[in-house]
PDB file of N, CA and C in Angstrom:
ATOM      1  N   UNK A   1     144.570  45.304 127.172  1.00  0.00           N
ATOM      2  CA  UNK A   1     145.989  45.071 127.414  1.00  0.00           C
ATOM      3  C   UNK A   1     146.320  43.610 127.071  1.00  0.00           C
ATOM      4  N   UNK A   2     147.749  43.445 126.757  1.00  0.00           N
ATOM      5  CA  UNK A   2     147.781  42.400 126.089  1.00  0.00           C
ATOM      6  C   UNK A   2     149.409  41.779 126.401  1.00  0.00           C
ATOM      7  N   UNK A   3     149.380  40.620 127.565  1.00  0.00           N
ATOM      8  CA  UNK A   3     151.027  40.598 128.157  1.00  0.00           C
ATOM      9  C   UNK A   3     151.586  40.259 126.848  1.00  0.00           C
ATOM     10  N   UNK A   4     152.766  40.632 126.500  1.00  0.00           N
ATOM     11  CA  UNK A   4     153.815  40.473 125.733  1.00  0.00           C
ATOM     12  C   UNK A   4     154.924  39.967 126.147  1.00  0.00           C
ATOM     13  N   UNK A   5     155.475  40.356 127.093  1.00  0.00           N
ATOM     14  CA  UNK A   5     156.575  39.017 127.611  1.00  0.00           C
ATOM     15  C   UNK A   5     156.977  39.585 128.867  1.00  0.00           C
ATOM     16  N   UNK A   6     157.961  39.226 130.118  1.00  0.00           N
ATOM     17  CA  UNK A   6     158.243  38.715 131.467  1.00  0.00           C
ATOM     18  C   UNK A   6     159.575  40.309 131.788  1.00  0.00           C
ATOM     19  N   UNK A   7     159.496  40.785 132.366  1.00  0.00           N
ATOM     20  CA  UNK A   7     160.675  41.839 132.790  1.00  0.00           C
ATOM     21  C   UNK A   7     162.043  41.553 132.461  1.00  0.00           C
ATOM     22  N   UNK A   8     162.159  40.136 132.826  1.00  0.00           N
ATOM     23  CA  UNK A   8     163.591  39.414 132.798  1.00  0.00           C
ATOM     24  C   UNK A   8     163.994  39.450 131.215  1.00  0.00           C
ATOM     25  N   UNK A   9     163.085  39.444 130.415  1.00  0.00           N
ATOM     26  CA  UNK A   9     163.297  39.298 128.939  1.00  0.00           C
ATOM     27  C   UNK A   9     164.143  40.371 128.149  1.00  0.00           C
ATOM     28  N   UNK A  10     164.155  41.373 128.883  1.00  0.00           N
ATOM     29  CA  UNK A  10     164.499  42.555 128.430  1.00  0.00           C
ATOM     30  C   UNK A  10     165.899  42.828 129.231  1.00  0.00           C
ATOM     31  N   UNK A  11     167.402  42.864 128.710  1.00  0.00           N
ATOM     32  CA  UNK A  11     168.318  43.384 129.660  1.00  0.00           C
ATOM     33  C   UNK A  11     168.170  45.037 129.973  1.00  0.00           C
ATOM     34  N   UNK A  12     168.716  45.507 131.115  1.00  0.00           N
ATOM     35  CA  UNK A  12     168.603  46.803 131.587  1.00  0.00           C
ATOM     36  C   UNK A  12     169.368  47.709 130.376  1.00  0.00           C
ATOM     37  N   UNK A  13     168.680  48.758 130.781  1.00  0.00           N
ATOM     38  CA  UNK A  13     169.120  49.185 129.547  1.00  0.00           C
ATOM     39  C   UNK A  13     169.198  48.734 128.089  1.00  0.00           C
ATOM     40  N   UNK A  14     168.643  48.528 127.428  1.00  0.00           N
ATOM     41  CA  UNK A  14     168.450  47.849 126.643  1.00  0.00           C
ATOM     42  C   UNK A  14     166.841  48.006 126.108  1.00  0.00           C
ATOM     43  N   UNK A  15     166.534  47.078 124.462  1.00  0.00           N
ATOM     44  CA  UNK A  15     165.346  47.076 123.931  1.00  0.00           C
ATOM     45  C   UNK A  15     165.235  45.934 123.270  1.00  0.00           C
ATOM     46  N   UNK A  16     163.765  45.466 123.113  1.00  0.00           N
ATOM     47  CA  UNK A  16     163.679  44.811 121.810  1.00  0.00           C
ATOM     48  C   UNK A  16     162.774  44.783 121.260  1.00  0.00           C
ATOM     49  N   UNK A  17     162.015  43.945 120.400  1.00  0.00           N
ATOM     50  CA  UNK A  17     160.819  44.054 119.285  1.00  0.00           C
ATOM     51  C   UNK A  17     159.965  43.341 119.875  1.00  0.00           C
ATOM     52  N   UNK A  18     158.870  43.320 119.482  1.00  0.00           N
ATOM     53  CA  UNK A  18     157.813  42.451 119.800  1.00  0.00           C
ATOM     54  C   UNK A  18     156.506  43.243 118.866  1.00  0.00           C
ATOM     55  N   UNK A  19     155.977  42.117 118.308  1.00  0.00           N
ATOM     56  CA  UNK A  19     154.304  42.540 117.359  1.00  0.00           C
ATOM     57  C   UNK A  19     153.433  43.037 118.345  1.00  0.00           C
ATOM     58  N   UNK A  20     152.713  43.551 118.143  1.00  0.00           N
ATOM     59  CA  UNK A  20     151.617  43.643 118.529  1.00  0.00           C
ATOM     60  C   UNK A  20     150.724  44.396 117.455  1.00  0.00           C
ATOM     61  N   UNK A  21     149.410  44.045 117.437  1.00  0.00           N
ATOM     62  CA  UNK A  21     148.202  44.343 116.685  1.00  0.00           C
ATOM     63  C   UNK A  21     148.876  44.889 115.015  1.00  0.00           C
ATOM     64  N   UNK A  22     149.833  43.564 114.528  1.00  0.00           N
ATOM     65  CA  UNK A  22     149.978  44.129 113.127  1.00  0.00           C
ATOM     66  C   UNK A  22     151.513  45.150 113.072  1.00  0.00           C
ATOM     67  N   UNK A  23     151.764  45.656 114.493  1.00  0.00           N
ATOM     68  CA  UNK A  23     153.086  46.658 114.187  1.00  0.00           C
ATOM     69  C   UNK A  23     154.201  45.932 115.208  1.00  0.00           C
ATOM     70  N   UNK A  24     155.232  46.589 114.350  1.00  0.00           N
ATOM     71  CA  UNK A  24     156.823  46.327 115.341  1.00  0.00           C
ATOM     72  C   UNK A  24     156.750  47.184 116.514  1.00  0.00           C
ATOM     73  N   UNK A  25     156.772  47.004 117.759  1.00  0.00           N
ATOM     74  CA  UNK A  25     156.926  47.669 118.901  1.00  0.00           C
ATOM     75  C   UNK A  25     158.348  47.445 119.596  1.00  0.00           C
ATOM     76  N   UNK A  26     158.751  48.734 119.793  1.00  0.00           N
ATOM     77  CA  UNK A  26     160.478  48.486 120.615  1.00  0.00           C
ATOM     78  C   UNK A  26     159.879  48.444 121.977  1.00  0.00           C
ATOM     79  N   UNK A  27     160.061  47.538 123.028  1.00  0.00           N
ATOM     80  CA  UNK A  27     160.078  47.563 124.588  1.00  0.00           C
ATOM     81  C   UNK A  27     161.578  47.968 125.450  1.00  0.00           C
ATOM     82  N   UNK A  28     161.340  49.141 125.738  1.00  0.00           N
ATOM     83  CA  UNK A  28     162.350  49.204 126.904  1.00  0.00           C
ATOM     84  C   UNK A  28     162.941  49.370 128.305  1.00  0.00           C
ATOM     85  N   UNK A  29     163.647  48.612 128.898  1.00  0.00           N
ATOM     86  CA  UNK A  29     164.065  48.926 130.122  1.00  0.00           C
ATOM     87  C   UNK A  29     165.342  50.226 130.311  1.00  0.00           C
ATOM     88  N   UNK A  30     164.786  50.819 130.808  1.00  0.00           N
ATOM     89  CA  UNK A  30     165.806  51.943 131.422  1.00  0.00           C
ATOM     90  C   UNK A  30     165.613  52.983 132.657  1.00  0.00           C
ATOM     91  N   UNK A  31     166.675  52.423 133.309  1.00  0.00           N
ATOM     92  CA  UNK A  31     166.773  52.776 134.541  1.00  0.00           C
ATOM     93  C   UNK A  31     165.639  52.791 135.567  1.00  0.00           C
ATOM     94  N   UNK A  32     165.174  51.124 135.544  1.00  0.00           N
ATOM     95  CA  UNK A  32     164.274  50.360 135.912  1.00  0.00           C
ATOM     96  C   UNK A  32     163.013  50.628 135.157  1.00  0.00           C
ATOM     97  N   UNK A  33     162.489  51.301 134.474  1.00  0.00           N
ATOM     98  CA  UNK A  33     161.457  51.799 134.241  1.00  0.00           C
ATOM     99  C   UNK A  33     161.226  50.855 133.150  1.00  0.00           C
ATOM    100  N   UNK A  34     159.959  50.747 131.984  1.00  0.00           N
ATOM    101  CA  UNK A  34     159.636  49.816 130.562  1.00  0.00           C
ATOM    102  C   UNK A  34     158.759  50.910 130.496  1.00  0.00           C
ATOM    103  N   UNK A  35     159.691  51.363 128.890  1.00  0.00           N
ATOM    104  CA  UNK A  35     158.810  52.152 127.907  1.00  0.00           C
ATOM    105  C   UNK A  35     158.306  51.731 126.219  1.00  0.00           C
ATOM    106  N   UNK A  36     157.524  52.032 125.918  1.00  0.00           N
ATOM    107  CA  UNK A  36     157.102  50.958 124.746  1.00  0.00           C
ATOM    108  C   UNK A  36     157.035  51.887 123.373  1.00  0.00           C
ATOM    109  N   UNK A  37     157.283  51.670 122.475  1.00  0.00           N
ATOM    110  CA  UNK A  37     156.997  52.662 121.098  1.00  0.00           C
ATOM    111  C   UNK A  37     157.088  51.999 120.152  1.00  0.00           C
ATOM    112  N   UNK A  38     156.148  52.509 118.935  1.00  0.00           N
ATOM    113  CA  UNK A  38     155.890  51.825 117.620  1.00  0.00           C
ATOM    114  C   UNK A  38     157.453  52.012 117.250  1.00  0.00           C
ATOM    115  N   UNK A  39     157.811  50.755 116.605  1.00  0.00           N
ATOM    116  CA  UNK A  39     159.100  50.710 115.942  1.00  0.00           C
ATOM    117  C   UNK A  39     158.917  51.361 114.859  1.00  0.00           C
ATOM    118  N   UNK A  40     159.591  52.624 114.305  1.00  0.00           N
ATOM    119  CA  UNK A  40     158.927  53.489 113.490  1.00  0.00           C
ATOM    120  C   UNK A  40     159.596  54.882 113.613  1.00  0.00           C
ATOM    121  N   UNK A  41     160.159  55.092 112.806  1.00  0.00           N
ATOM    122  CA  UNK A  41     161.472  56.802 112.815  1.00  0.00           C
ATOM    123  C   UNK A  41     160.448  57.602 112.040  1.00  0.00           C
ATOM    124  N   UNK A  42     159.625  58.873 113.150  1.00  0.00           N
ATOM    125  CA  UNK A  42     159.423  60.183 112.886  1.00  0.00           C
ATOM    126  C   UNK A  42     159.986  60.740 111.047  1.00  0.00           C
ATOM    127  N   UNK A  43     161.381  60.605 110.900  1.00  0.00           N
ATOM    128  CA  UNK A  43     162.059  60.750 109.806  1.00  0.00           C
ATOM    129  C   UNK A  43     161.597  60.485 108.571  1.00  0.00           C
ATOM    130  N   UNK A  44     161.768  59.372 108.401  1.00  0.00           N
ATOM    131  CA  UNK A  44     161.359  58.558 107.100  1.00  0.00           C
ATOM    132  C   UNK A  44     160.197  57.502 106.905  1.00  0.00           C
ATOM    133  N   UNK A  45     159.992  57.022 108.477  1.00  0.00           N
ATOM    134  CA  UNK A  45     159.010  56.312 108.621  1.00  0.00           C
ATOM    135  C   UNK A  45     158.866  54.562 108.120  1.00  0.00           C
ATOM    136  N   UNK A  46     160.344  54.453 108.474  1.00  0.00           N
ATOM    137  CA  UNK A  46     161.149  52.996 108.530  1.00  0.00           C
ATOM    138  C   UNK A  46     161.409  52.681 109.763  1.00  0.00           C
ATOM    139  N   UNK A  47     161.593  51.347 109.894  1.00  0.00           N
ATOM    140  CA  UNK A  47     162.046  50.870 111.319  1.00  0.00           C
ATOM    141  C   UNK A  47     163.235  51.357 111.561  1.00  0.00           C
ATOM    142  N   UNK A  48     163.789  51.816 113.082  1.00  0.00           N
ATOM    143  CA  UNK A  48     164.197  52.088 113.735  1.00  0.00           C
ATOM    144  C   UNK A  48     165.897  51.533 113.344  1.00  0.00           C
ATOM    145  N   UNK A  49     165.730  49.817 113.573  1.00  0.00           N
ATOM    146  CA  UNK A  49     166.653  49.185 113.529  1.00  0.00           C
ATOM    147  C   UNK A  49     167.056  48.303 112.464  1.00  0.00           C
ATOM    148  N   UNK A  50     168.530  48.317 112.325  1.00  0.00           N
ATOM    149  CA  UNK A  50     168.941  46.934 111.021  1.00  0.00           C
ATOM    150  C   UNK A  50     169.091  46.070 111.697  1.00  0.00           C
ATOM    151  N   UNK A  51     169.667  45.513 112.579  1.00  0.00           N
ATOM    152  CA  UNK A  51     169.582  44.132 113.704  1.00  0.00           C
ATOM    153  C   UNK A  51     168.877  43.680 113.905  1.00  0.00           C
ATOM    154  N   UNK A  52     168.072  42.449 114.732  1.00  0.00           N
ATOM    155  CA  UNK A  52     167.255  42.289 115.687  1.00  0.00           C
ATOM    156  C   UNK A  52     167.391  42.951 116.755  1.00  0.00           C
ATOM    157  N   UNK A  53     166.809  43.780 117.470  1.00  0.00           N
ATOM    158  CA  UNK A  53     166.650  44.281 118.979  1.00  0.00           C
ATOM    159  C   UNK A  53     168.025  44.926 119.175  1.00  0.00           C
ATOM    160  N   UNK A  54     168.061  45.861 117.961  1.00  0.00           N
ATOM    161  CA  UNK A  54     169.325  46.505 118.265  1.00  0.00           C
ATOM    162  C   UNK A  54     168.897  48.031 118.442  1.00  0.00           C
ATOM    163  N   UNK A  55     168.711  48.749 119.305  1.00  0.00           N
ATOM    164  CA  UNK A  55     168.057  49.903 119.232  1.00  0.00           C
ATOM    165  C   UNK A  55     168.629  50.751 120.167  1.00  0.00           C
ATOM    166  N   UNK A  56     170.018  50.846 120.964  1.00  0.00           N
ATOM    167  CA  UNK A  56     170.142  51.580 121.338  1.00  0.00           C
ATOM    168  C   UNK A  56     171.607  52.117 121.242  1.00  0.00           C
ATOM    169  N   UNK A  57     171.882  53.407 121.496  1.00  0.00           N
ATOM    170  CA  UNK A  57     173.284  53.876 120.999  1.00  0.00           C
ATOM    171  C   UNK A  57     174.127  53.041 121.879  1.00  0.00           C
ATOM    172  N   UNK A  58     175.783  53.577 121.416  1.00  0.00           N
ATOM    173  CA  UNK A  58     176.781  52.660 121.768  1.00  0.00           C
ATOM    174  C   UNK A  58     176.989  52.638 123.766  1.00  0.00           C
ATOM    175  N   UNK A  59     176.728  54.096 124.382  1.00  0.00           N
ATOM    176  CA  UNK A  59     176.914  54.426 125.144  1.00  0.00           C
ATOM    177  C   UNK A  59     175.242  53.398 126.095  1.00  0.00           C
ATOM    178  N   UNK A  60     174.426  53.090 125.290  1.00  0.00           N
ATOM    179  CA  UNK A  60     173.100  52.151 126.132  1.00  0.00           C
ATOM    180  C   UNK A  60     172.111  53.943 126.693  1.00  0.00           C
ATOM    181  N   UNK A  61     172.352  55.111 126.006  1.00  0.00           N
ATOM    182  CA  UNK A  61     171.473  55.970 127.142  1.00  0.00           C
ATOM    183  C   UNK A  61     170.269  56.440 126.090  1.00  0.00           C
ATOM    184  N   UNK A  62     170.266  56.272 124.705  1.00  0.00           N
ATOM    185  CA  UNK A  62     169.200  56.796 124.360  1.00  0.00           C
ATOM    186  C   UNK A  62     169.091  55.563 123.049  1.00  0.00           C
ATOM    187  N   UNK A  63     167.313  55.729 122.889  1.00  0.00           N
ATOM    188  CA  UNK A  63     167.063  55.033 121.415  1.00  0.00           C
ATOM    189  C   UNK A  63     167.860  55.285 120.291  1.00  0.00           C
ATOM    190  N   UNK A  64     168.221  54.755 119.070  1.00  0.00           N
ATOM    191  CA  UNK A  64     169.328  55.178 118.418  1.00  0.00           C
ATOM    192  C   UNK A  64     168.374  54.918 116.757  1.00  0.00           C
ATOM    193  N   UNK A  65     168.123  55.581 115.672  1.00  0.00           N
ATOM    194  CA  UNK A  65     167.748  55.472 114.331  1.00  0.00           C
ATOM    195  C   UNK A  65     169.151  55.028 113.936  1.00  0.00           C
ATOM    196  N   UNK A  66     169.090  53.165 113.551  1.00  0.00           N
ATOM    197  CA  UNK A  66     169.930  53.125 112.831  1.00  0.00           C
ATOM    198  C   UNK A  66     171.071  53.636 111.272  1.00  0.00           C
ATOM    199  N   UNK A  67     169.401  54.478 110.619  1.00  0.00           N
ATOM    200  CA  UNK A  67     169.534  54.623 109.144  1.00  0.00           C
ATOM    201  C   UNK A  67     170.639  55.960 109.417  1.00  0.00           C
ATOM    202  N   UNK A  68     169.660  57.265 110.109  1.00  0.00           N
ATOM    203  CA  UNK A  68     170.489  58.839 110.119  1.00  0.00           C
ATOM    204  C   UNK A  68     171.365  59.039 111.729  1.00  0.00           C
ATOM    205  N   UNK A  69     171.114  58.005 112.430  1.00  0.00           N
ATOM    206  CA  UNK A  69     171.741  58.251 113.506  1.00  0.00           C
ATOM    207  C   UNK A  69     170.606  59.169 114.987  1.00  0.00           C
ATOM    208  N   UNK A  70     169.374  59.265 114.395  1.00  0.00           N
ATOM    209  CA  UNK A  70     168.961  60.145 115.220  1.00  0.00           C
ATOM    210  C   UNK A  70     168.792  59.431 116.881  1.00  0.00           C
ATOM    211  N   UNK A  71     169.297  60.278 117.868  1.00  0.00           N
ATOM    212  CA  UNK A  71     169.076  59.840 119.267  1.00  0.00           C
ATOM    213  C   UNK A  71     167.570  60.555 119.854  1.00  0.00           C
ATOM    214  N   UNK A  72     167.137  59.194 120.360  1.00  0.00           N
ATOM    215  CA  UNK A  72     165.506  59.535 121.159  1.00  0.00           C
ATOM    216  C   UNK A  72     165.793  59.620 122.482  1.00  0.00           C
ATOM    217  N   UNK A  73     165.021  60.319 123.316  1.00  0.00           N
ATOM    218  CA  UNK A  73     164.936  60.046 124.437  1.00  0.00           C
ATOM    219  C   UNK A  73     164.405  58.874 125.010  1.00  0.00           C
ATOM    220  N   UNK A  74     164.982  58.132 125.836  1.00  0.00           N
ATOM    221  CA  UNK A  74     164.117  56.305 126.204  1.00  0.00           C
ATOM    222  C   UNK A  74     162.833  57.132 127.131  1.00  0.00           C
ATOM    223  N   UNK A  75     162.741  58.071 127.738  1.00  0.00           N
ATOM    224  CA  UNK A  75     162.004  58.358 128.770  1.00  0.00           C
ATOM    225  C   UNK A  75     160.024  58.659 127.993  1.00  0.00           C
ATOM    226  N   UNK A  76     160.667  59.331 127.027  1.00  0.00           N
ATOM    227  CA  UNK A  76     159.964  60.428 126.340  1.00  0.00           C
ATOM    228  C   UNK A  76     159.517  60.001 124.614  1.00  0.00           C
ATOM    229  N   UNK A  77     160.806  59.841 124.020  1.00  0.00           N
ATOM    230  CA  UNK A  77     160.497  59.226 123.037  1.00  0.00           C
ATOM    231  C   UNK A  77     161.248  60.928 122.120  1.00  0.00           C
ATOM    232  N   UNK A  78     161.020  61.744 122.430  1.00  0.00           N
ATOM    233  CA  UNK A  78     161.569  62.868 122.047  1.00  0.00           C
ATOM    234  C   UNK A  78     162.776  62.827 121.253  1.00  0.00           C
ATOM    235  N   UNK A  79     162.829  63.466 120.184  1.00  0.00           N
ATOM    236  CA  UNK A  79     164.176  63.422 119.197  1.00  0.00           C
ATOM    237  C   UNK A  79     165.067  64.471 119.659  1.00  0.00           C
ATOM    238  N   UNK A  80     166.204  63.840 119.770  1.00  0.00           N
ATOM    239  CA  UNK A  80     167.311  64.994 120.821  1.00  0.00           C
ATOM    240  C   UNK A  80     168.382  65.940 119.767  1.00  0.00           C
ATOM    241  N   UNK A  81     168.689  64.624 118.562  1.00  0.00           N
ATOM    242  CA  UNK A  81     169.486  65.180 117.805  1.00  0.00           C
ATOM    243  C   UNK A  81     169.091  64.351 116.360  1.00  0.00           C
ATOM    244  N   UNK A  82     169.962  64.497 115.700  1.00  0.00           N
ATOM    245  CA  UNK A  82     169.459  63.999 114.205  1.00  0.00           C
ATOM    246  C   UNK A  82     168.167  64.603 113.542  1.00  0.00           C
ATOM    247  N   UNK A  83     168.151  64.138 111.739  1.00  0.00           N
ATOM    248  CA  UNK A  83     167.203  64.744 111.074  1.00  0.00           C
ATOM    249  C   UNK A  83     165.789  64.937 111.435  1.00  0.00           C
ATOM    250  N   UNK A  84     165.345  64.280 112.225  1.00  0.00           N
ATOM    251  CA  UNK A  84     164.083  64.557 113.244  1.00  0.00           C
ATOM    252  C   UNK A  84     163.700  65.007 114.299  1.00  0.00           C
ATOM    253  N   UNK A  85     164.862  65.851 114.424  1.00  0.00           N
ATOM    254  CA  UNK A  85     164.557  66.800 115.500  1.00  0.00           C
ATOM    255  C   UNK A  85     163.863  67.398 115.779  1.00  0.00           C
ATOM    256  N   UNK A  86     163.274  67.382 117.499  1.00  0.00           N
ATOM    257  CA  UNK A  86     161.324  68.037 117.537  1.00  0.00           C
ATOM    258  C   UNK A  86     160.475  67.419 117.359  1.00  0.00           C
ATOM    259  N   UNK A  87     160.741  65.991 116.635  1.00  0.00           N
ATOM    260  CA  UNK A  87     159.286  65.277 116.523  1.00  0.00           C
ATOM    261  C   UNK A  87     159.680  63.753 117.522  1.00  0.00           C
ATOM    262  N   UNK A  88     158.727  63.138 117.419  1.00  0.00           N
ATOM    263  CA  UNK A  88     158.867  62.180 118.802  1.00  0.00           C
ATOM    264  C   UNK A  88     158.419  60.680 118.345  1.00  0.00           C
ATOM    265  N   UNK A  89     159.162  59.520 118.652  1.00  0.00           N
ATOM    266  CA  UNK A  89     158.485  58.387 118.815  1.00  0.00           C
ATOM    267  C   UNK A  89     157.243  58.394 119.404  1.00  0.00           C
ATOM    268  N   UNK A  90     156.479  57.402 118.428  1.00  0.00           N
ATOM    269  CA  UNK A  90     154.813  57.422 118.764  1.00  0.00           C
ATOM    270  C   UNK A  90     154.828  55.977 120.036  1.00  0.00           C
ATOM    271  N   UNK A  91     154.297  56.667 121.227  1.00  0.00           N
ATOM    272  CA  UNK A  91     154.528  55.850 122.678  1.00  0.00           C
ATOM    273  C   UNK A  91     153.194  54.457 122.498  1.00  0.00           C
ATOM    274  N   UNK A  92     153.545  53.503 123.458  1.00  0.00           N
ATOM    275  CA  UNK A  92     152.527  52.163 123.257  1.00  0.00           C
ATOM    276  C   UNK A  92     152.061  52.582 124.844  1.00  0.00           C
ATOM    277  N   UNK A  93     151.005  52.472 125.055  1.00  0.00           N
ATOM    278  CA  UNK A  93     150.695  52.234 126.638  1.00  0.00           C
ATOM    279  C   UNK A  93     151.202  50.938 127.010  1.00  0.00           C
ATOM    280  N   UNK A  94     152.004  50.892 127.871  1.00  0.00           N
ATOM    281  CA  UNK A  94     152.401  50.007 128.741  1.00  0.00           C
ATOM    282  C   UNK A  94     152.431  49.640 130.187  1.00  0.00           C
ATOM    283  N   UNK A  95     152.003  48.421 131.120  1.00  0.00           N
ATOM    284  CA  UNK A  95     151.872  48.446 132.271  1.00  0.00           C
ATOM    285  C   UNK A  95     153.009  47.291 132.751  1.00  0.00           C
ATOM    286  N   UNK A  96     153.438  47.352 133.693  1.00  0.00           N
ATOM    287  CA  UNK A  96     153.965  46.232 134.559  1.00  0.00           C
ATOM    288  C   UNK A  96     153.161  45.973 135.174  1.00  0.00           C
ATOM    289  N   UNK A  97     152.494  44.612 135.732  1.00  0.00           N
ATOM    290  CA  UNK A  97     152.050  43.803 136.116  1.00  0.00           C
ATOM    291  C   UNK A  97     152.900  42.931 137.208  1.00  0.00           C
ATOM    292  N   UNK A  98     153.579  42.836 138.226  1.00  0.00           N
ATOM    293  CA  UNK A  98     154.099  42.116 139.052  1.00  0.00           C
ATOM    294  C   UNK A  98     155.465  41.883 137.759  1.00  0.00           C
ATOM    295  N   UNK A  99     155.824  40.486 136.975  1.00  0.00           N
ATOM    296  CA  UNK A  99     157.004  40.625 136.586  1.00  0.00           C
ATOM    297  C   UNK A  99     156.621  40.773 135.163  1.00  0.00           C
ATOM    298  N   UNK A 100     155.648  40.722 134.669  1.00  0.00           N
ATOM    299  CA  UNK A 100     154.849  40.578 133.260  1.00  0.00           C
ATOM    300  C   UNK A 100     154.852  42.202 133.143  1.00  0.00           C
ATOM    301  N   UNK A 101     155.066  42.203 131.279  1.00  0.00           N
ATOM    302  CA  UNK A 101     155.160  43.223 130.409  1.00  0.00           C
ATOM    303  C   UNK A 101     153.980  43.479 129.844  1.00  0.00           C
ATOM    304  N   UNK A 102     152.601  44.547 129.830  1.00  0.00           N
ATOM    305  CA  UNK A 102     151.568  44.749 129.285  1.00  0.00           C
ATOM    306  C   UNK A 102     151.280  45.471 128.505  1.00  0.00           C
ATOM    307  N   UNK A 103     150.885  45.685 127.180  1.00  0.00           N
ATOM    308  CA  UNK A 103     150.925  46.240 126.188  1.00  0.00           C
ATOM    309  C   UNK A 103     149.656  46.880 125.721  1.00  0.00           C
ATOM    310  N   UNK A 104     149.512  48.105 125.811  1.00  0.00           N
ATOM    311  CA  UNK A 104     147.629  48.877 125.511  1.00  0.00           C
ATOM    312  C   UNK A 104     147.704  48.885 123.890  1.00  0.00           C
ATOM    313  N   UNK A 105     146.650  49.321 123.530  1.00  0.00           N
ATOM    314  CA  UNK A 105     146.142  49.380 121.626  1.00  0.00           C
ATOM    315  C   UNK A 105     147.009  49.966 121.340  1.00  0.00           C
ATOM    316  N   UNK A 106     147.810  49.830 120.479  1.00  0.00           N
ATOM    317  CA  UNK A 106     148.753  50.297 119.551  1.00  0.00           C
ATOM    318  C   UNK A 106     148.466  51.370 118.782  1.00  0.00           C
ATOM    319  N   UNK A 107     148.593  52.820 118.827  1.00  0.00           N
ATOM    320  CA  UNK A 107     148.384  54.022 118.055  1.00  0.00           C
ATOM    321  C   UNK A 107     148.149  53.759 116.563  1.00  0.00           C
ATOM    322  N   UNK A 108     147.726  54.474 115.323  1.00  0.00           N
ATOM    323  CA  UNK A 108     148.155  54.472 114.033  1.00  0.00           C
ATOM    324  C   UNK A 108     149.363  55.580 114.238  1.00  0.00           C
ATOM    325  N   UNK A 109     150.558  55.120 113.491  1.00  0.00           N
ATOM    326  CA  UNK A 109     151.480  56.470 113.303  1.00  0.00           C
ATOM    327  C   UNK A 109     151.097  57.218 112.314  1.00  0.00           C
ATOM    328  N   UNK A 110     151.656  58.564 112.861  1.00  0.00           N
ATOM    329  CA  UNK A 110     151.439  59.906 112.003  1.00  0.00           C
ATOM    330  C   UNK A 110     151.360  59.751 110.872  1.00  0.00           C
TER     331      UNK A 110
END
């Protein structure tokens, strides 16, 4: 495991990027919880986002594929709607640590 940055870093609801081992990883807070996934669309197999740490729809409730629009589940990673429907963001093991963000080996994607 490998801290990556502090709870506070992240607004609620909300995501952002951070490297780890060579890949873009989205970190997110939602509805207290931090879920972690290779930055990386099932779809096409491009990053997620055109912004910096712009990754979630307008409404703040699910991951958002900037390119086709597809909505993820933040919980799950699960594709709800859009061209990738059925297939799923590839998850990072992640721990909280008191206020610190912890990050496990980073998967290869599909």
């Amino acid at each position: 495991m490998e801290h990556i940055c502090n709870l506070d870093d992240i607004e609620h609801e909300s995501a952002r990027e951070f490297q780890k081992d060579g890949q873009p990883i989205l970190v997110a807070k939602f509805d207290g919880q931090i879920h972690a996934y290779i930055n990386w669309c099932p779809h096409l197999g491009i990053e997620l986002n055109f912004m910096p740490d712009e990754f979630m729809d307008s409404d703040k409730q699910f991951i958002m594929c900037a390119n086709h629009g597809a909505l993820f589940e933040v919980q799950t990673g699960h594709c709800l709607s859009g061209p990738c429907l059925g297939d799923k963001l590839v998850p990072v093991p992640v721990e909280v640590r008191g206020e610190q963000v912890w990050l496990g080996e980073v998967p290869e994607p599909a």
